[in-house]
PDB file of N, CA and C in Angstrom:
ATOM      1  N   UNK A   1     -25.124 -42.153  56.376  1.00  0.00           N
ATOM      2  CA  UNK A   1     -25.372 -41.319  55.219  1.00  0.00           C
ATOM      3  C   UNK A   1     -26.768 -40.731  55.309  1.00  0.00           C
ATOM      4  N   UNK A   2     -26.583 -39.641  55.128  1.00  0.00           N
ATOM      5  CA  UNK A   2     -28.542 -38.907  55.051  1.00  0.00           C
ATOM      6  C   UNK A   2     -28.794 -38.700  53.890  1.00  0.00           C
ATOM      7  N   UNK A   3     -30.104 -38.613  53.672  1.00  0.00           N
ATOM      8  CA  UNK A   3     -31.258 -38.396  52.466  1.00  0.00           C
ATOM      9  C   UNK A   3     -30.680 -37.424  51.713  1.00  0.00           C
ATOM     10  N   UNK A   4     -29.785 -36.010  52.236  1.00  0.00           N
ATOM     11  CA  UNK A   4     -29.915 -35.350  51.441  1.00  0.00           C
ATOM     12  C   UNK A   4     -28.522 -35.716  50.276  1.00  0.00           C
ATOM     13  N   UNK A   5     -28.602 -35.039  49.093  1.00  0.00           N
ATOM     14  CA  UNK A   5     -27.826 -35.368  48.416  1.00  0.00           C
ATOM     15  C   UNK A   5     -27.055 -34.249  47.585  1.00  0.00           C
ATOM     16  N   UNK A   6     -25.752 -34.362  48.362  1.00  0.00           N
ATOM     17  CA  UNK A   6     -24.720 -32.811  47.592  1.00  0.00           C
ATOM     18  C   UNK A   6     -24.452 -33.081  46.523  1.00  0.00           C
ATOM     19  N   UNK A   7     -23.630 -32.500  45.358  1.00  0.00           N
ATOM     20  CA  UNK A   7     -23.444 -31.925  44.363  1.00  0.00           C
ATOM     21  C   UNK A   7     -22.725 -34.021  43.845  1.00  0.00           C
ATOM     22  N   UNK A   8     -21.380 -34.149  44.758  1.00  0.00           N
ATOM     23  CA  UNK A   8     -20.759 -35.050  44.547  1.00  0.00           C
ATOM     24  C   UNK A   8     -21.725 -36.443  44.414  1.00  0.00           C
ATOM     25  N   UNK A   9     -22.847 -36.530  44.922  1.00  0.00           N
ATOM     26  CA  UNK A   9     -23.445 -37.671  44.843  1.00  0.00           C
ATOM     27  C   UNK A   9     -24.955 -37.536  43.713  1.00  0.00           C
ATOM     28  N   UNK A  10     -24.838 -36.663  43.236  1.00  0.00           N
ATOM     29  CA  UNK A  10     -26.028 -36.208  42.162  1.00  0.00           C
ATOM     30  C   UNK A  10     -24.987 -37.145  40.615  1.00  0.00           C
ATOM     31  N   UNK A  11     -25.934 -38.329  39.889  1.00  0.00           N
ATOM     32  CA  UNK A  11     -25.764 -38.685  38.772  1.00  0.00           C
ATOM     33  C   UNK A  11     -25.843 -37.704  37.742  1.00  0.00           C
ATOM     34  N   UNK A  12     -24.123 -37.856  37.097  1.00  0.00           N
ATOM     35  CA  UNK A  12     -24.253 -37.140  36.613  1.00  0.00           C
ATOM     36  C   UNK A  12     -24.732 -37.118  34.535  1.00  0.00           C
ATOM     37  N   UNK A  13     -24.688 -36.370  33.845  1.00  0.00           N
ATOM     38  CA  UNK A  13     -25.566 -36.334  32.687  1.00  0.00           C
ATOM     39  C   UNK A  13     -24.190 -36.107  31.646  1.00  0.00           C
ATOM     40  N   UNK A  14     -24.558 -36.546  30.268  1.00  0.00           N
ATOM     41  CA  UNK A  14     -23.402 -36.243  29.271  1.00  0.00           C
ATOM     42  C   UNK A  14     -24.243 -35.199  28.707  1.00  0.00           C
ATOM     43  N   UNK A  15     -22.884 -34.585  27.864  1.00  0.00           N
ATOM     44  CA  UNK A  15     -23.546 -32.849  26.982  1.00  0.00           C
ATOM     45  C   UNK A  15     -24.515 -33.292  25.959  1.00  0.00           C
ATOM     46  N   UNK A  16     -24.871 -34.805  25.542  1.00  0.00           N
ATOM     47  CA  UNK A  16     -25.962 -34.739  24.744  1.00  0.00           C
ATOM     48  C   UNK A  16     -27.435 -34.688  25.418  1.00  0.00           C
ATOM     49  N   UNK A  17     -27.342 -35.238  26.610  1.00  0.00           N
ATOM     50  CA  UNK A  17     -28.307 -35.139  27.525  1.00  0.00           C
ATOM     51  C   UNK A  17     -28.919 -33.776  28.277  1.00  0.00           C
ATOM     52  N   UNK A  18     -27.484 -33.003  27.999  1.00  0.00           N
ATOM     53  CA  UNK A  18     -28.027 -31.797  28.358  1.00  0.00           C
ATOM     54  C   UNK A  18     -28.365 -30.473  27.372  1.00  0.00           C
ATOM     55  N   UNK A  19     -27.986 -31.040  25.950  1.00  0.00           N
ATOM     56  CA  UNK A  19     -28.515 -30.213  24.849  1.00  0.00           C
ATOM     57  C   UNK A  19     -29.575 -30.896  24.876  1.00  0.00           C
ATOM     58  N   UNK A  20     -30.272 -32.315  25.076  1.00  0.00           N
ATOM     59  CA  UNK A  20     -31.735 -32.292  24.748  1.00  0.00           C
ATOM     60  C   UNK A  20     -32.418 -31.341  25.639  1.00  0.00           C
ATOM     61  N   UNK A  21     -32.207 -31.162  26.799  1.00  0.00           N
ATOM     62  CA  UNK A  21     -33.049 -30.919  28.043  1.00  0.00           C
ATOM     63  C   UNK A  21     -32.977 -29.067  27.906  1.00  0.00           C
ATOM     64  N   UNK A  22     -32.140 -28.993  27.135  1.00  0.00           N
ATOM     65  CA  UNK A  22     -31.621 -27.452  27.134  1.00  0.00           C
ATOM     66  C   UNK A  22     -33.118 -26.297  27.224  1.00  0.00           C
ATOM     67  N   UNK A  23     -33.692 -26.398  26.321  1.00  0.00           N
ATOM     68  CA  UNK A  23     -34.785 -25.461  25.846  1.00  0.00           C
ATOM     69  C   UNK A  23     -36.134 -25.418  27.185  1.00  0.00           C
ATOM     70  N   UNK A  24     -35.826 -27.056  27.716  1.00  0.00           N
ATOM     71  CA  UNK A  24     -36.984 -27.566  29.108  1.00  0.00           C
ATOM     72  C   UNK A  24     -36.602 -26.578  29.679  1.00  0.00           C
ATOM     73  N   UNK A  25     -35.220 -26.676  29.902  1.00  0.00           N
ATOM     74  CA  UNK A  25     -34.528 -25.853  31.307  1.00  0.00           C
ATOM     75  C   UNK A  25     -34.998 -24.729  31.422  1.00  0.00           C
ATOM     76  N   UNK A  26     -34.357 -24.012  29.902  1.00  0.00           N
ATOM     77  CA  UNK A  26     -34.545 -22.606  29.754  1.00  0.00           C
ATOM     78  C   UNK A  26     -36.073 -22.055  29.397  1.00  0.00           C
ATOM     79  N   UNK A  27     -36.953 -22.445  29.211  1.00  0.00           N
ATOM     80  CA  UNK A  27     -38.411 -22.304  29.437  1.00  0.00           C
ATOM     81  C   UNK A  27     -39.405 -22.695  30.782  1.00  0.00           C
ATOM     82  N   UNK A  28     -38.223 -23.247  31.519  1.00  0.00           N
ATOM     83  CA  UNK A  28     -38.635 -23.275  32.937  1.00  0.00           C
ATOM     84  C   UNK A  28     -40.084 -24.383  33.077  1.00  0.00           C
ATOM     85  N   UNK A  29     -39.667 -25.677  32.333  1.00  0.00           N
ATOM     86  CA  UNK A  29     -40.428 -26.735  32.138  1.00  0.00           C
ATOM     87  C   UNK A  29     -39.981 -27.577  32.424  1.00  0.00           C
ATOM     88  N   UNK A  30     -38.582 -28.205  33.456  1.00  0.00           N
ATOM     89  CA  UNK A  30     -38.043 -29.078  33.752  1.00  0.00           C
ATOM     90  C   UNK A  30     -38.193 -29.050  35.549  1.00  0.00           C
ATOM     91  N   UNK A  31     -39.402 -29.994  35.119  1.00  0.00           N
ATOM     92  CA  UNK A  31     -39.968 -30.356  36.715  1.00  0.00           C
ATOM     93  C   UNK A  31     -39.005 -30.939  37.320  1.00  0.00           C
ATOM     94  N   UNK A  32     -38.936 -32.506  37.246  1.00  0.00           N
ATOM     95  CA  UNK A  32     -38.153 -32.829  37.563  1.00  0.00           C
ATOM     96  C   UNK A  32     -37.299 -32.844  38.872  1.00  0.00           C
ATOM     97  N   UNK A  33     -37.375 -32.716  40.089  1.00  0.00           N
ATOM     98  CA  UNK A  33     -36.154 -31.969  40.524  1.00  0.00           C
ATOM     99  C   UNK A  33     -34.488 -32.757  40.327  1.00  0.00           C
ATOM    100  N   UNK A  34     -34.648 -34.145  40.254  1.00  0.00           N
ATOM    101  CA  UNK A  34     -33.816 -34.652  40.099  1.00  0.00           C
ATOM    102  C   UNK A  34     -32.637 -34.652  38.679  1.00  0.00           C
ATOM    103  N   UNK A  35     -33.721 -34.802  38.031  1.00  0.00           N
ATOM    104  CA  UNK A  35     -33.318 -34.293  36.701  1.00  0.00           C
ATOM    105  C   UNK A  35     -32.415 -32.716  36.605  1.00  0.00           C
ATOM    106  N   UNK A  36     -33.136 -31.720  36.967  1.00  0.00           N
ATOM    107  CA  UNK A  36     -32.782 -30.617  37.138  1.00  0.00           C
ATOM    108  C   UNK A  36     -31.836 -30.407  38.009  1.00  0.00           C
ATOM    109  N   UNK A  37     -31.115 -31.391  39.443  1.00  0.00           N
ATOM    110  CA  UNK A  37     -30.274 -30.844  39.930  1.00  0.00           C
ATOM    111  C   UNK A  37     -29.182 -31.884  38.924  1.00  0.00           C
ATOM    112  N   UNK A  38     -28.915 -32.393  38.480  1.00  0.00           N
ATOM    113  CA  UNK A  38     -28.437 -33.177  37.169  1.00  0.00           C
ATOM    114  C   UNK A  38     -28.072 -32.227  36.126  1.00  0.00           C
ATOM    115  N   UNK A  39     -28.828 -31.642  35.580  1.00  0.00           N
ATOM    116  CA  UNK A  39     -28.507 -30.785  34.472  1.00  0.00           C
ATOM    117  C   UNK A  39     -28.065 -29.811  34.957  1.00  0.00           C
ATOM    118  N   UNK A  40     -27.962 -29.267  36.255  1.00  0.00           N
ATOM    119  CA  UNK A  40     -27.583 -27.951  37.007  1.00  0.00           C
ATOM    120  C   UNK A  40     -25.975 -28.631  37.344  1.00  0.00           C
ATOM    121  N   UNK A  41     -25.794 -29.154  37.779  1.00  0.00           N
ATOM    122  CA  UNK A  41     -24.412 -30.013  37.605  1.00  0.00           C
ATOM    123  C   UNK A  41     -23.204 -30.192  36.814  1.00  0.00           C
ATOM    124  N   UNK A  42     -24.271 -30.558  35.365  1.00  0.00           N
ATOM    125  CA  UNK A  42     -23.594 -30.518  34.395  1.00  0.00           C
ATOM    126  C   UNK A  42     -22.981 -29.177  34.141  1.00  0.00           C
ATOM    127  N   UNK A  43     -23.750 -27.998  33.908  1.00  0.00           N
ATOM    128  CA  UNK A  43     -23.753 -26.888  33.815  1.00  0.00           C
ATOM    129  C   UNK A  43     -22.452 -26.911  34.458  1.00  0.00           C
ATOM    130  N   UNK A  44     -22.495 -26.936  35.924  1.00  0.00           N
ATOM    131  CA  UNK A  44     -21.120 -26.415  36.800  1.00  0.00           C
ATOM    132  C   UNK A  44     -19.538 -26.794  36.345  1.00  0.00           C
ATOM    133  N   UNK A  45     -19.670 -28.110  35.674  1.00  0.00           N
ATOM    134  CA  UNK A  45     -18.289 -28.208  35.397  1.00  0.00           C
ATOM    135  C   UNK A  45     -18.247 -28.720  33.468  1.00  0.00           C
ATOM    136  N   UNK A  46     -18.989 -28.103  32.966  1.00  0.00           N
ATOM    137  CA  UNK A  46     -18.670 -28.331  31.824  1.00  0.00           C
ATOM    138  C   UNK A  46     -18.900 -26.884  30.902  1.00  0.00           C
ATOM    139  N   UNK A  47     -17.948 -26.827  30.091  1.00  0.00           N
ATOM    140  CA  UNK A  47     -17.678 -25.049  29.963  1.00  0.00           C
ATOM    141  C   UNK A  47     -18.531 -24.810  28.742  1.00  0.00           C
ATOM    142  N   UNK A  48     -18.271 -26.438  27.479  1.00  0.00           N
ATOM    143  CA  UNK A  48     -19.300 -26.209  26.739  1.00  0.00           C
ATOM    144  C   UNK A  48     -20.717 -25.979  26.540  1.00  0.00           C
ATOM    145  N   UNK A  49     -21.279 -26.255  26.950  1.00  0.00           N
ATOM    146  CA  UNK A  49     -22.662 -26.400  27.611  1.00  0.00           C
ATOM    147  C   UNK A  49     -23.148 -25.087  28.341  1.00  0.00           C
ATOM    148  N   UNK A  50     -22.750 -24.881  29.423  1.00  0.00           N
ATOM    149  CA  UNK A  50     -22.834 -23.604  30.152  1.00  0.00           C
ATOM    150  C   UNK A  50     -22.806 -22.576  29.221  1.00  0.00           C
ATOM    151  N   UNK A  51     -21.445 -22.790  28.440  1.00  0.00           N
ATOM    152  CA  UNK A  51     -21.944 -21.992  27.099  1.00  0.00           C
ATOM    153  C   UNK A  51     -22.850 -21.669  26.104  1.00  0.00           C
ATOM    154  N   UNK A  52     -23.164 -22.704  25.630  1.00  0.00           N
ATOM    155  CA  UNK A  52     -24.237 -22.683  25.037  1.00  0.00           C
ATOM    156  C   UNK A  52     -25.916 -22.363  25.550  1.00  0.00           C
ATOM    157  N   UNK A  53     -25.847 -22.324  27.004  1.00  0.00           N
ATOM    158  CA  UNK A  53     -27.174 -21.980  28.106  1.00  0.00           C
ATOM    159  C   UNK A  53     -27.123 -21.015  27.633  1.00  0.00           C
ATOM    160  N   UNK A  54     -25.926 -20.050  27.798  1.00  0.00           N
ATOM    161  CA  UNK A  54     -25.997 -18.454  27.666  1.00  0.00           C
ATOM    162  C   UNK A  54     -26.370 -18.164  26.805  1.00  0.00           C
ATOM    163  N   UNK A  55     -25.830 -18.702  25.255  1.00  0.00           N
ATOM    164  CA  UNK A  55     -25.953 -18.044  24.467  1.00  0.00           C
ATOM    165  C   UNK A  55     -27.625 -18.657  23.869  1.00  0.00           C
ATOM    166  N   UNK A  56     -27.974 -19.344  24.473  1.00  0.00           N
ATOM    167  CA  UNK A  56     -29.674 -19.761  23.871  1.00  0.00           C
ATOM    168  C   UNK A  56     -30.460 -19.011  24.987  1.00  0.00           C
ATOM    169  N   UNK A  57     -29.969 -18.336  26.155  1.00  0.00           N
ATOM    170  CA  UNK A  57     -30.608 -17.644  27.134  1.00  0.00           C
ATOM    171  C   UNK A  57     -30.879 -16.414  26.294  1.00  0.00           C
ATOM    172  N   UNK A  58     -29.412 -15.893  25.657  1.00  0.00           N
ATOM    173  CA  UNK A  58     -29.362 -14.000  25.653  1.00  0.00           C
ATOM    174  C   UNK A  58     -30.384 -14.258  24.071  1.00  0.00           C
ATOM    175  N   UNK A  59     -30.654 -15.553  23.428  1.00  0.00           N
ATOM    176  CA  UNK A  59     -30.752 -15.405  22.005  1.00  0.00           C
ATOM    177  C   UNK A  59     -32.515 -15.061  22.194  1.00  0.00           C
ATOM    178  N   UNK A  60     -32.907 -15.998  23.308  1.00  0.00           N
ATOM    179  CA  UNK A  60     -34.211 -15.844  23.711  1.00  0.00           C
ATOM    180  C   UNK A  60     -34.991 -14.902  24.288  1.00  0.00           C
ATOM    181  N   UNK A  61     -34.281 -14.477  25.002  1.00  0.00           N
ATOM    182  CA  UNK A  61     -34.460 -13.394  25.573  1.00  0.00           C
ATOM    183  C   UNK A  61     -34.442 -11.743  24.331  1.00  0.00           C
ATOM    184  N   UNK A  62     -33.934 -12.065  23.375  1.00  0.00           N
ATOM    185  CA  UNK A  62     -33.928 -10.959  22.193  1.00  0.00           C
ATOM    186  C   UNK A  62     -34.861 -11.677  21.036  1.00  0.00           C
ATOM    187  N   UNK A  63     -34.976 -12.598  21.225  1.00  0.00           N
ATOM    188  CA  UNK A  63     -36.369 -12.559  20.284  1.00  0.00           C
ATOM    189  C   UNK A  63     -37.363 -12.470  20.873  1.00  0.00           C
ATOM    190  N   UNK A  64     -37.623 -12.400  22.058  1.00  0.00           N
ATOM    191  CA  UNK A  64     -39.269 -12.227  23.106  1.00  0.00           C
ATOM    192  C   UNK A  64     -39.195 -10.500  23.369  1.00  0.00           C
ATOM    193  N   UNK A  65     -37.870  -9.876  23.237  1.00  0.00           N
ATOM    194  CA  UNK A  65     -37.920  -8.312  22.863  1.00  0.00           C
ATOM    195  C   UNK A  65     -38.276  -8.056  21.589  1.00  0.00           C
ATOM    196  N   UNK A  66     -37.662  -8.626  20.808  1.00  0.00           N
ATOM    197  CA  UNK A  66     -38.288  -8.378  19.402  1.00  0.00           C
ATOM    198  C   UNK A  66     -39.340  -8.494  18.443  1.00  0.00           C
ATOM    199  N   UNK A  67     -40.271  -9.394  19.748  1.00  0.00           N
ATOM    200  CA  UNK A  67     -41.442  -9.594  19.210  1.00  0.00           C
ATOM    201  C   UNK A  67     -42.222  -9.214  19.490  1.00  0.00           C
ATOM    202  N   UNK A  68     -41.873  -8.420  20.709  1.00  0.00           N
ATOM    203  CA  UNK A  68     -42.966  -7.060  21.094  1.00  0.00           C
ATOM    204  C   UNK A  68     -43.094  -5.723  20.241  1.00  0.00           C
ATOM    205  N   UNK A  69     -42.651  -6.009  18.844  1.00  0.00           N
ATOM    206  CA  UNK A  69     -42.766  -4.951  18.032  1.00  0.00           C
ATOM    207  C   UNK A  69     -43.826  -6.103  17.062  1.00  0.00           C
ATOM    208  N   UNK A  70     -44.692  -5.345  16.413  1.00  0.00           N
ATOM    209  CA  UNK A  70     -45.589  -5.551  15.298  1.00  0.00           C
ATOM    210  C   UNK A  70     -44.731  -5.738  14.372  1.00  0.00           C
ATOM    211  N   UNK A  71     -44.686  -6.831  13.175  1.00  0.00           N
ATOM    212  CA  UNK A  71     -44.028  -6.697  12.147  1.00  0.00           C
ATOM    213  C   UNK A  71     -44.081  -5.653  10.974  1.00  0.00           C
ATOM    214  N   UNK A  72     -43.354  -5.412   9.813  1.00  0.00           N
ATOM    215  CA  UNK A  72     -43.607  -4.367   9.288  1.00  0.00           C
ATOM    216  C   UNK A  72     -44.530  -4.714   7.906  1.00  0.00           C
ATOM    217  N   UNK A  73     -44.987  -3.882   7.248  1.00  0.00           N
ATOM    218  CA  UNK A  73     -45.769  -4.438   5.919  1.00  0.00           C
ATOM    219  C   UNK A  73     -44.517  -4.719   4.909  1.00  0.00           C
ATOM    220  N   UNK A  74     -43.408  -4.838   4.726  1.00  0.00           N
ATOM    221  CA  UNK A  74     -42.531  -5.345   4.006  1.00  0.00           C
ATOM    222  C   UNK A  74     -42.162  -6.886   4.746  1.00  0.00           C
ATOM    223  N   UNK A  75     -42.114  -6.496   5.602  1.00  0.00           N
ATOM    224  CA  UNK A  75     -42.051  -8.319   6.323  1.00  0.00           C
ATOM    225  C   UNK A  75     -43.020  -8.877   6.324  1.00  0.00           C
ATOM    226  N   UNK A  76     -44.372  -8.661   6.775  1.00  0.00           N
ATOM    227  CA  UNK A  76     -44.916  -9.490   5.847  1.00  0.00           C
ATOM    228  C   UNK A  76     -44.951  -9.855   4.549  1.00  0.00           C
ATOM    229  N   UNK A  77     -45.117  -8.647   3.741  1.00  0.00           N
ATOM    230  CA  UNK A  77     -45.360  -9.105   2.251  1.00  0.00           C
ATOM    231  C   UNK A  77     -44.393 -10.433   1.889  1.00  0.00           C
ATOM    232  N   UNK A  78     -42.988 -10.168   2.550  1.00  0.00           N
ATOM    233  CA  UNK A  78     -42.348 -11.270   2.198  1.00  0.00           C
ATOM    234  C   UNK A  78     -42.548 -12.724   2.279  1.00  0.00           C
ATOM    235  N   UNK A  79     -42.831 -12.564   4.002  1.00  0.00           N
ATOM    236  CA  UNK A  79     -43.648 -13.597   4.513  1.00  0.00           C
ATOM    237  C   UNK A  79     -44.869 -14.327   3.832  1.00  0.00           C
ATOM    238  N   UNK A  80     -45.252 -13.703   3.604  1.00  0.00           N
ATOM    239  CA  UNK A  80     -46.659 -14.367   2.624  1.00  0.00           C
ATOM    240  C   UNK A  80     -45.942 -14.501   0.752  1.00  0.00           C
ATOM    241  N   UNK A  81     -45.143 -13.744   0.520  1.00  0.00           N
ATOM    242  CA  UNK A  81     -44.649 -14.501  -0.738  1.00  0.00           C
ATOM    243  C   UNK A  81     -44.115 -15.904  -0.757  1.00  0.00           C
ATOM    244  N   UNK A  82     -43.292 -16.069   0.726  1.00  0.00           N
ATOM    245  CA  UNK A  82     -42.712 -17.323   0.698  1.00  0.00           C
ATOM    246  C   UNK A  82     -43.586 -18.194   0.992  1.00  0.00           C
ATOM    247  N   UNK A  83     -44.244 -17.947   2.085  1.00  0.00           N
ATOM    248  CA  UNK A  83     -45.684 -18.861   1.959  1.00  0.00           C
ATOM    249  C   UNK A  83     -46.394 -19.092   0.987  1.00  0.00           C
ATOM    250  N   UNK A  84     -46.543 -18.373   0.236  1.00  0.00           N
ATOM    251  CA  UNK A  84     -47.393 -18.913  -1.367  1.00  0.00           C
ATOM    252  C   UNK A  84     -46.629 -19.636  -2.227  1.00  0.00           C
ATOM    253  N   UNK A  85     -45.280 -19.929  -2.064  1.00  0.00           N
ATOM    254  CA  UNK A  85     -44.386 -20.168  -3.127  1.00  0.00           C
ATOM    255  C   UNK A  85     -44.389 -22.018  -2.488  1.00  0.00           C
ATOM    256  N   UNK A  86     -44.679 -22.230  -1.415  1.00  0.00           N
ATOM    257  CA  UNK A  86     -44.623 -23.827  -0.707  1.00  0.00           C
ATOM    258  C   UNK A  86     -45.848 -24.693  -1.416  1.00  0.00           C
TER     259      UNK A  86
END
């Protein structure tokens, strides 16, 4: 047997393990490599999950577009009403 280790011999992770790790992944903070070929795994054969990558990928990816706009003076004002109201 050699060092390296394919897909079939990588421990594998349950979907709660990989909703914690989710946001690491997708912010590209999951050093790890072991970990990461683990959660990359999971990904491959589990449909829920994979799912949910995407949709916290495309969600992220549109609020880091959307925040390259300045807010407006009605969004704030709001913003600071609700803040005064805490």
């Amino acid at each position: 047997m050699t060092n390296d280790k394919n897909s079939s011999e990588v421990e594998d992770i349950d979907c709660l393990e990989a909703i914690n790790g989710m946001y690491a992944y997708l912010d590209g903070e999951m050093n790890d490599q072991a970990e990461l070929a683990r959660f990359e795994q999971h990904l491959q054969h589990c449909c829920s999950c994979y799912t949910r990558r995407e949709l916290e990928d495309a969600l992220s990816r549109r609020i880091r577009e959307e925040a390259k706009d300045k807010p407006s003076e009605k969004l704030k004002d709001r913003l600071r009403n609700l803040i005064g109201k805490l």
